[in-house]
Protein backbone atom coordinates (compact mmCIF):
# COMPACT_ATOMS: atom_id res chain seq x y z
CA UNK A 1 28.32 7.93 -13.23
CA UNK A 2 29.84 6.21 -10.10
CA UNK A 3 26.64 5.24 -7.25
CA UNK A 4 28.11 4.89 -3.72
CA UNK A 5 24.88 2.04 -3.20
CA UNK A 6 24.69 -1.12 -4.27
CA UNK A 7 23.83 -1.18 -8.54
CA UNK A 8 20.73 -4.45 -8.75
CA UNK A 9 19.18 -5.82 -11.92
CA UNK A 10 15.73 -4.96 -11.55
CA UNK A 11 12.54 -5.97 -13.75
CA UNK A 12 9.00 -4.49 -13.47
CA UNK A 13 6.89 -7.00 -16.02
CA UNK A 14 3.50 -5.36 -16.33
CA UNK A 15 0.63 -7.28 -18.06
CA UNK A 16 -1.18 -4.78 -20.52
CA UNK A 17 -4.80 -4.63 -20.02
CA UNK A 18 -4.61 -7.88 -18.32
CA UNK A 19 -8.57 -8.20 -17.24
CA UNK A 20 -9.58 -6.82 -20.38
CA UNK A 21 -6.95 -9.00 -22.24
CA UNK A 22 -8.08 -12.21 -20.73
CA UNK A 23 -11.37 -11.98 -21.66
CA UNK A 24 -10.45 -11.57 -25.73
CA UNK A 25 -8.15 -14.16 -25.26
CA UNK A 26 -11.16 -16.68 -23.86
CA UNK A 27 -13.58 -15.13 -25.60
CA UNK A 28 -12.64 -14.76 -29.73
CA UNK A 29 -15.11 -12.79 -30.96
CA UNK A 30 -14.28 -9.71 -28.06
CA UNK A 31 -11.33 -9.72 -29.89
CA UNK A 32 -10.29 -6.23 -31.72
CA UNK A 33 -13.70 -4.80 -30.10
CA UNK A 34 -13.77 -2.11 -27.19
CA UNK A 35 -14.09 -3.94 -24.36
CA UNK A 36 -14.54 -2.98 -20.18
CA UNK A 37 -14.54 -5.00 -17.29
CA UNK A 38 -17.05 -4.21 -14.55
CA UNK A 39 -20.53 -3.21 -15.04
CA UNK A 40 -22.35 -1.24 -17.50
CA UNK A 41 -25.21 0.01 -15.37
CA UNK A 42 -25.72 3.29 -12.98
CA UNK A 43 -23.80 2.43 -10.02
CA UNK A 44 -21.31 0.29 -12.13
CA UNK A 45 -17.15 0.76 -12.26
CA UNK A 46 -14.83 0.05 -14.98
CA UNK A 47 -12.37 -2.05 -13.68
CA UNK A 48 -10.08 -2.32 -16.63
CA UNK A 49 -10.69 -1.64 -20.41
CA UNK A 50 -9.15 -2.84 -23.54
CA UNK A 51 -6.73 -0.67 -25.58
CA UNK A 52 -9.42 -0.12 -28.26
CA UNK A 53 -11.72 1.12 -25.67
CA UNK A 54 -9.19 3.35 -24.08
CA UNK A 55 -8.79 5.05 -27.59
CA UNK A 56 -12.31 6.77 -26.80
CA UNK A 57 -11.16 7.99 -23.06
CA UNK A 58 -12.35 5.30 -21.27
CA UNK A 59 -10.60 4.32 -18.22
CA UNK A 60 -10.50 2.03 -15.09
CA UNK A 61 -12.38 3.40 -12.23
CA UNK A 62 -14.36 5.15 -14.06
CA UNK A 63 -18.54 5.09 -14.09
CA UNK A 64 -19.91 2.45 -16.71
CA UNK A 65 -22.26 5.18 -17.17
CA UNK A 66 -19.59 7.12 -18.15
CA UNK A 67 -17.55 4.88 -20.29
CA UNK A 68 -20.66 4.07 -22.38
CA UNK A 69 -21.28 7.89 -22.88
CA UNK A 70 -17.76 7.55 -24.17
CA UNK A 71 -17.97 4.73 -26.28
CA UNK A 72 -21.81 3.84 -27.41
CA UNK A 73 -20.12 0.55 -28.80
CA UNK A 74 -18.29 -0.48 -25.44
CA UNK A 75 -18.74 -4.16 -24.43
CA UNK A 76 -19.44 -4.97 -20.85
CA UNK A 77 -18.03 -8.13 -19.14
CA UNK A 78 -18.31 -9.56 -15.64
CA UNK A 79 -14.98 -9.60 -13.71
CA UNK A 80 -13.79 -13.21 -13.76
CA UNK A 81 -11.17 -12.81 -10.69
CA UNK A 82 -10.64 -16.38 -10.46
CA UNK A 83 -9.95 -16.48 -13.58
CA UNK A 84 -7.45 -13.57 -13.84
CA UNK A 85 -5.95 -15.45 -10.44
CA UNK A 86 -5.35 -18.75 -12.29
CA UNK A 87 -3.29 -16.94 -15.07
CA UNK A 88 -1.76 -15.03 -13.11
CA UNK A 89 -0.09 -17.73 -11.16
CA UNK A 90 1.02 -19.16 -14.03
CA UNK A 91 2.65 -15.74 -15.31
CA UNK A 92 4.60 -16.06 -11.56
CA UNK A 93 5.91 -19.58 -12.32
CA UNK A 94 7.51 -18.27 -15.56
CA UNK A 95 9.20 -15.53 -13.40
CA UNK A 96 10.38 -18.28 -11.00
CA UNK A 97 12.31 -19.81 -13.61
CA UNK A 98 14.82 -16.85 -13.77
CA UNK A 99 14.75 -15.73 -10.00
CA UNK A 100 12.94 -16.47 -6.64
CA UNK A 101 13.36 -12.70 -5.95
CA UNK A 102 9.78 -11.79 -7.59
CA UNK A 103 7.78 -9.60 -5.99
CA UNK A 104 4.05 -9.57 -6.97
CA UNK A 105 2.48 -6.07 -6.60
CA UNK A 106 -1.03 -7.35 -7.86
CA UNK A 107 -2.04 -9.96 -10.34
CA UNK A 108 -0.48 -8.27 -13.35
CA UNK A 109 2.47 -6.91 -12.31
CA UNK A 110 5.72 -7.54 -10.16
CA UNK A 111 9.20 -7.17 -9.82
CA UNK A 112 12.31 -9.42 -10.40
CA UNK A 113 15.76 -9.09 -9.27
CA UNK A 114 18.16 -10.96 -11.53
CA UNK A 115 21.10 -9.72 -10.28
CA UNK A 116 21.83 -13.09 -9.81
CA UNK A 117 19.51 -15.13 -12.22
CA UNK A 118 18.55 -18.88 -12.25
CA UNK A 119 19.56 -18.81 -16.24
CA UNK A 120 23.31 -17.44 -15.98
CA UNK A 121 22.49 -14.35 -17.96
CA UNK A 122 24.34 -11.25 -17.54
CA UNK A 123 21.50 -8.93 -19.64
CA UNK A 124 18.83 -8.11 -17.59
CA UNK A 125 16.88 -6.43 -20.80
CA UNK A 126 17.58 -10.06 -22.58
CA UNK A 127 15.95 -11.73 -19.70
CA UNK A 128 12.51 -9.48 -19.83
CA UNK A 129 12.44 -10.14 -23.61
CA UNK A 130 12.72 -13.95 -22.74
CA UNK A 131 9.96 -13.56 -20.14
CA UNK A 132 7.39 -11.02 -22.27
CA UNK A 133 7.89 -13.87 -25.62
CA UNK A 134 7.55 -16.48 -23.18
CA UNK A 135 4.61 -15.30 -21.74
CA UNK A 136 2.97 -14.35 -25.40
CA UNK A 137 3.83 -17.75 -26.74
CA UNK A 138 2.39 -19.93 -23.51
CA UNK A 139 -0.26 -17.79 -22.51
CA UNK A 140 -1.50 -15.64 -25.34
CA UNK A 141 -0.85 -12.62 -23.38
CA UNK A 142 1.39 -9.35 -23.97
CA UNK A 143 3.40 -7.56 -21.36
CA UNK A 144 5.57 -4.78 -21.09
CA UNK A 145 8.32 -4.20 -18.88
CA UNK A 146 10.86 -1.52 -17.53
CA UNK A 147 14.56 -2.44 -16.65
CA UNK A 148 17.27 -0.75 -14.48
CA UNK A 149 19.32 -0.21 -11.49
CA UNK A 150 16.18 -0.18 -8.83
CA UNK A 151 12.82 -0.57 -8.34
CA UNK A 152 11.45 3.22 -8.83
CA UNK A 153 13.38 3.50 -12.01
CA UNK A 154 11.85 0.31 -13.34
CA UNK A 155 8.73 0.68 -12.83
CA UNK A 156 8.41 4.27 -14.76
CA UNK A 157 10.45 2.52 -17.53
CA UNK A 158 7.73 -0.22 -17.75
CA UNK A 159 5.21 2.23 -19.18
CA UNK A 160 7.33 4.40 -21.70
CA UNK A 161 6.85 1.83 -24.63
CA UNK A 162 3.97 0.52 -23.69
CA UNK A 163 1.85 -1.99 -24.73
CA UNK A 164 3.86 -4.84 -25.51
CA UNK A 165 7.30 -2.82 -25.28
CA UNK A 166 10.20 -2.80 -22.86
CA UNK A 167 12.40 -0.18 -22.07
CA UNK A 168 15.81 -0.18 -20.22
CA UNK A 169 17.59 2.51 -18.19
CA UNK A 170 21.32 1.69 -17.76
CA UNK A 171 23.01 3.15 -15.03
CA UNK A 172 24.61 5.73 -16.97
CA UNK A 173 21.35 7.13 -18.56
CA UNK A 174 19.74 7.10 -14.87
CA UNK A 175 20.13 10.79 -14.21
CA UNK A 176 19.23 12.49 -17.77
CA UNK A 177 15.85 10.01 -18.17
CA UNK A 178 14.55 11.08 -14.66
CA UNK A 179 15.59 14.98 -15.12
CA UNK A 180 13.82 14.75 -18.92
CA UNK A 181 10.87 13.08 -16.84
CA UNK A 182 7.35 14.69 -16.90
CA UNK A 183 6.53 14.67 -13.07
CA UNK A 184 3.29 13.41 -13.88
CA UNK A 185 5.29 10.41 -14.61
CA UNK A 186 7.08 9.84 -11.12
CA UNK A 187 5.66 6.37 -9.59
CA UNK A 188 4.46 8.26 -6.16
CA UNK A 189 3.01 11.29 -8.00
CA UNK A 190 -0.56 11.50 -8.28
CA UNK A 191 -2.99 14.10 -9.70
CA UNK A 192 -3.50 16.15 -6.58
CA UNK A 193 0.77 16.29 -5.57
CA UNK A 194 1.52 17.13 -9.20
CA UNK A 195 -0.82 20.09 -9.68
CA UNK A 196 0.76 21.30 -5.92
CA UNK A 197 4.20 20.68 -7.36
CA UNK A 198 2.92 22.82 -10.84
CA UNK A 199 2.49 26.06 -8.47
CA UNK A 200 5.75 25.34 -7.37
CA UNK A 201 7.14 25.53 -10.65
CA UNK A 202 8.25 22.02 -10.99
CA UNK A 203 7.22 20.27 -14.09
CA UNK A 204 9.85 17.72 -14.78
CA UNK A 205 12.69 15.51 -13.20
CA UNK A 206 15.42 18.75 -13.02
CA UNK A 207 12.75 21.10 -11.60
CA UNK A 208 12.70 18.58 -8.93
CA UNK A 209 16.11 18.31 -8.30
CA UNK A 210 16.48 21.81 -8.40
CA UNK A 211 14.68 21.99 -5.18
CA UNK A 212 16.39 21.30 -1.94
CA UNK A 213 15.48 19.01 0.70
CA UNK A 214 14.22 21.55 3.19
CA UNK A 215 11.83 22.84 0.63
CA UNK A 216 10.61 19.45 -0.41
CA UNK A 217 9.99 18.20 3.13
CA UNK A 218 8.80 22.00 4.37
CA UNK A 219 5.86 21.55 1.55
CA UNK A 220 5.28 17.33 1.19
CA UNK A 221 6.56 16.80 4.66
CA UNK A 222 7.15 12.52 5.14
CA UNK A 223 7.24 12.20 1.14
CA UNK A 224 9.58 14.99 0.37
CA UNK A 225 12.50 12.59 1.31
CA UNK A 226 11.32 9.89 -1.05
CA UNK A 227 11.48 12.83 -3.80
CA UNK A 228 14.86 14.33 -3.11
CA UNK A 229 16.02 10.82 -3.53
CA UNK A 230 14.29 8.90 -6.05
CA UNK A 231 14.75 12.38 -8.59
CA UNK A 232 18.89 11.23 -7.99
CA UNK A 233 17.85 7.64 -8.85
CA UNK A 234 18.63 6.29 -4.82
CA UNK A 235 15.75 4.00 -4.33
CA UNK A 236 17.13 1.15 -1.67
CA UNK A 237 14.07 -0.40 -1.83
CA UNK A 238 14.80 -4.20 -2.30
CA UNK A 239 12.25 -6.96 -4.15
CA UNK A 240 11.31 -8.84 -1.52
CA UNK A 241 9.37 -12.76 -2.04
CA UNK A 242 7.18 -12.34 0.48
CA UNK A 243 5.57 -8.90 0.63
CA UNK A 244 3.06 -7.68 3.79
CA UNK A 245 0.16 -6.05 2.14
CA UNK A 246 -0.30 -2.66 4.05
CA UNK A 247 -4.05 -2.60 4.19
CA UNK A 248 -6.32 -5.49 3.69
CA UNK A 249 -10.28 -5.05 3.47
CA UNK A 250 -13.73 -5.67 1.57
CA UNK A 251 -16.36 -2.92 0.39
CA UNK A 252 -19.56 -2.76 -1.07
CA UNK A 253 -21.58 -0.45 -3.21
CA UNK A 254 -25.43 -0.27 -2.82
CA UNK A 255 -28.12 -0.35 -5.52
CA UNK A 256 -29.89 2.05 -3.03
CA UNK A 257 -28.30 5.00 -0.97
CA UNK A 258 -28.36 4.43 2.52
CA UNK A 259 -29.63 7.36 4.98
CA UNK A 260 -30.27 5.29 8.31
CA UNK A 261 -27.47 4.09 10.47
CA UNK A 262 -29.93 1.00 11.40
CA UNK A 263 -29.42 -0.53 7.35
CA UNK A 264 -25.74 0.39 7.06
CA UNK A 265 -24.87 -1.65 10.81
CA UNK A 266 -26.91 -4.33 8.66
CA UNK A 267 -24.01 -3.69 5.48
CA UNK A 268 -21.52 -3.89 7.82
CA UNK A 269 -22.21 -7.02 9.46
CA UNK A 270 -22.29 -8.63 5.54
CA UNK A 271 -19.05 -6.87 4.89
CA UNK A 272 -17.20 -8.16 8.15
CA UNK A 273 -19.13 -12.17 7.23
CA UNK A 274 -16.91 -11.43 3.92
CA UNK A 275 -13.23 -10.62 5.58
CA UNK A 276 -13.93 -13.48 8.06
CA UNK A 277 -14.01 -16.18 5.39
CA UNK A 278 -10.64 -15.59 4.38
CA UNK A 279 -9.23 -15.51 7.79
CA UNK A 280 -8.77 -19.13 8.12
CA UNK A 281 -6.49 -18.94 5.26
CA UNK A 282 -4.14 -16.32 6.50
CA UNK A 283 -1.45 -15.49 8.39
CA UNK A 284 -1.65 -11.97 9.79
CA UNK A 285 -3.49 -9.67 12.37
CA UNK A 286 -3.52 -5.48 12.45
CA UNK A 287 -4.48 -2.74 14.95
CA UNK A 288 -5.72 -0.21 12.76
CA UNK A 289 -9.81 -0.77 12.00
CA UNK A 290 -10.16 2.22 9.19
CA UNK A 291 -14.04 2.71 8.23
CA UNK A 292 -13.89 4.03 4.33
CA UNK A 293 -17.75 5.70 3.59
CA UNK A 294 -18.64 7.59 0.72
CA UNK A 295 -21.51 9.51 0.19
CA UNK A 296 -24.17 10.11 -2.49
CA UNK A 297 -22.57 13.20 -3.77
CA UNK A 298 -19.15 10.94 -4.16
CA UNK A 299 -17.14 12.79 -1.23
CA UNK A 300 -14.67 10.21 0.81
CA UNK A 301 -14.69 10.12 4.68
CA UNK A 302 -12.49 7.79 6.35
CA UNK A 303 -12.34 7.04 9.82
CA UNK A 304 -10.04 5.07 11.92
CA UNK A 305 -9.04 3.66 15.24
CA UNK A 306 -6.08 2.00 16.42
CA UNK A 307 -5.91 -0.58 19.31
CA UNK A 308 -3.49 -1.07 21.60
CA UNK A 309 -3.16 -5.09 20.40
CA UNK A 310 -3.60 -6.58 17.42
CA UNK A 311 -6.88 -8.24 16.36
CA UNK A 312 -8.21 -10.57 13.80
CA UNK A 313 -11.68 -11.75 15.18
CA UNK A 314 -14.91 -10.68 13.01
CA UNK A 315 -16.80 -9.59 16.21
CA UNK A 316 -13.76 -7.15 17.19
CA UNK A 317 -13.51 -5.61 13.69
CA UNK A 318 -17.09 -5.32 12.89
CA UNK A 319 -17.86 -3.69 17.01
CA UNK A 320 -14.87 -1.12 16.20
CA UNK A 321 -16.69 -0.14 12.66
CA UNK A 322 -19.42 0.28 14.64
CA UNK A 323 -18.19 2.37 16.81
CA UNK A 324 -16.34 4.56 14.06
CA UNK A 325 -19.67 4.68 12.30
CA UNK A 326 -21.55 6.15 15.47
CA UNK A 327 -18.61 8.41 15.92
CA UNK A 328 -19.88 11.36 14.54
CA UNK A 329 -23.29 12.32 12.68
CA UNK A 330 -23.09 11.30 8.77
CA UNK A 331 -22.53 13.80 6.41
CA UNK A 332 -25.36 12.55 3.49
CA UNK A 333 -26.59 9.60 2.19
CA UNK A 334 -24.18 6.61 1.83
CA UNK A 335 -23.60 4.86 -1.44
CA UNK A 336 -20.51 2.50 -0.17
CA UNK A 337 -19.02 1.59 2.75
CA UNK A 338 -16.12 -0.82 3.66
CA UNK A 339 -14.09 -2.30 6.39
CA UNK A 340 -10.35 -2.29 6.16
CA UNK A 341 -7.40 -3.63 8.64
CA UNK A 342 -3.96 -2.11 8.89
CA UNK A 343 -0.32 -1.65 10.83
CA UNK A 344 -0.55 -5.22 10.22
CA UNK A 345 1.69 -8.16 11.31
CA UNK A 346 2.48 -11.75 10.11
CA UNK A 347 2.94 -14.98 10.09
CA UNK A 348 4.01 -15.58 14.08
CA UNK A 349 2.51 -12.60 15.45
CA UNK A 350 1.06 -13.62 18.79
CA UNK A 351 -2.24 -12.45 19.98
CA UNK A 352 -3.98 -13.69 23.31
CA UNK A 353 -6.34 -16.17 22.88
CA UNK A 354 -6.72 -15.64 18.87
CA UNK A 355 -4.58 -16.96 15.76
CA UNK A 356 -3.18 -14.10 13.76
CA UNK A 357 -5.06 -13.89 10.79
CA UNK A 358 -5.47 -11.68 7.73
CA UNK A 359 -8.31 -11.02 4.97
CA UNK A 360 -7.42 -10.41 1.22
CA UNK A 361 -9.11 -7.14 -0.26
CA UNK A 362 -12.76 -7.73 -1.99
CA UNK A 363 -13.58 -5.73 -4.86
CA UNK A 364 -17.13 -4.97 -5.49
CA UNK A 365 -18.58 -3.74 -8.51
């Protein structure tokens, strides 16, 4: 069918069970066995697991306490993020070969636009094939990718045949693959928006389309656009090199719950020691401090304040935490807080008296 937008080559590589795969790949004899990354213990997360532990339900975020309910036999490994970092950059320099339009969405997994390619090859599904035996062959590693028109499309194609399989949408099969769709399959659709969309009767792709845009927007407001659209495969989204982060931050979980405000201004302190050490390295500043606490009973409260100027100094971030942490009497015990910076800017923004700067997001297990 004829598309009145422009029609891109788009590839969304995706490294399967990357973590998880790293560690059988340095480690022989993990090899085969049901493996998860994180820690095994009470207040322990899964970070990723291997396919063979996924078989018995275990997945990433999940408790370790849970995952070893699961699977008695499951293998716990310490996260190796430098490690995962190193490999990762030199999955990117295989990408760079074929385009400098690659856009890195976390350490195992981005986009490429080979529209116009660095190899002179018309078949974008020839070119992920190259790239997924390329990076078996030099690194040991498997990935799966999706390929088509835009980035929406090819990133739901990227997990239809996976592990280790690829899967291209042409742009004449656009429209029947997303109306066949399960919505739970939509890249934008999580848990709590699909079971809101069940009631509504939608289920798949042409339920979705059925709907018009005054319905969508009347019941997901901002996103219902981003529906109406994507459902007709218009996503004008382009893969851009050099991609702002949103949100940057650090958290921490406690071996203890905390029920005094005097220990947590103590956490907080650590947690704001952590973003600083990273700002000499960056480029970017944000007005929007966001204080993320959950409690003992696993409830989320977020709370947030935005300046009228950006910031990047510790002392600001940690005195606006602070200030969002006295805000308003806590709900229970706390089991995790963290610190996070947003409506950010980069390189060049100018901020009196203070470099723009930017943190990179901790994970703490």
């Amino acid at each position: 069918m004829p598309y009145d937008f422009p029609i891109r080559k788009i590839i969304h590589v995706d490294m399967d069970a990357f973590y998880a795969s790293v560690e059988q790949l340095d480690d022989p004899e993990l090899s085969r066995k049901p493996l998860a990354v994180g820690g095994g213990s009470k207040r322990g997360v899964v970070a990723a697991a291997s396919y063979e532990a996924r078989k018995y339900g275990v997945r990433s975020a999940m408790s370790g306490a849970l995952a070893k309910k699961l699977c008695p036999e499951l293998i716990f490994v310490k996260p190796r993020f430098d490690r995962y970092k190193e490999i990762s950059q030199q999955i990117r320099s295989i990408f760079f070969e074929y385009t400098d339009l690659v856009e890195p969405l976390s350490l195992d997994e981005a986009y490429l636009d080979v529209t116009n390619n660095k190899v002179g090859n018309p078949s974008a599904s020839l070119i992920a094939q190259e790239i997924r035996n390329r990076i078996f062959s030099e690194l040991g590693l498997k990935a799966s990718a999706g390929i088509s028109i835009n980035k929406f499309i090819a990133k739901v194609a990227s997990d239809v045949n996976k592990p280790d399989g690829q899967k291209t949408v042409n742009p004449e099969e656009v429209i029947p693959f997303l109306e066949n769709l399960d919505i739970r399959k939509f890249y934008g659709v999580g848990k709590v928006t699909a079971d809101k969309m069940y009631q509504f009767g939608i289920f798949t792709g042409l339920d979705l389309k059925s709907k018009s845009l005054e319905f969508l927007e009347e019941h997901f407001g901002k996103s219902g656009m981003f529906y109406y659209q994507v459902v007709r495969g218009i996503h004008h989204s382009e893969v851009k090199s050099h991609r702002i982060p949103k949100s940057l931050g650090a958290e921490r979980t406690f071996g203890e719950n905390l029920s005094s405000e005097v220990f947590m201004k103590e956490k907080l302190e650590h947690i704001a020691v952590e973003l600083s050490k990273r700002i000499s390295k960056s480029k970017m500043a944000g007005k929007t401090i966001t204080l993320k606490i959950k409690y003992s009973d696993f409830t989320l409260q977020t709370r947030s304040k935005t300046l009228p100027y950006f910031v990047s100094d510790r002392e600001l971030i940690l005195e606006s935490a602070l200030e969002l942490l006295y805000q308003q009497p806590l709900d229970n015990s706390v089991r995790l807080l963290g610190i996070s910076l947003s409506n950010l800017k980069g390189a060049g923004t100018k901020v009196e008296d203070e470099k723009a700067v930017s943190v990179q997001l901790k994970f703490e297990l």
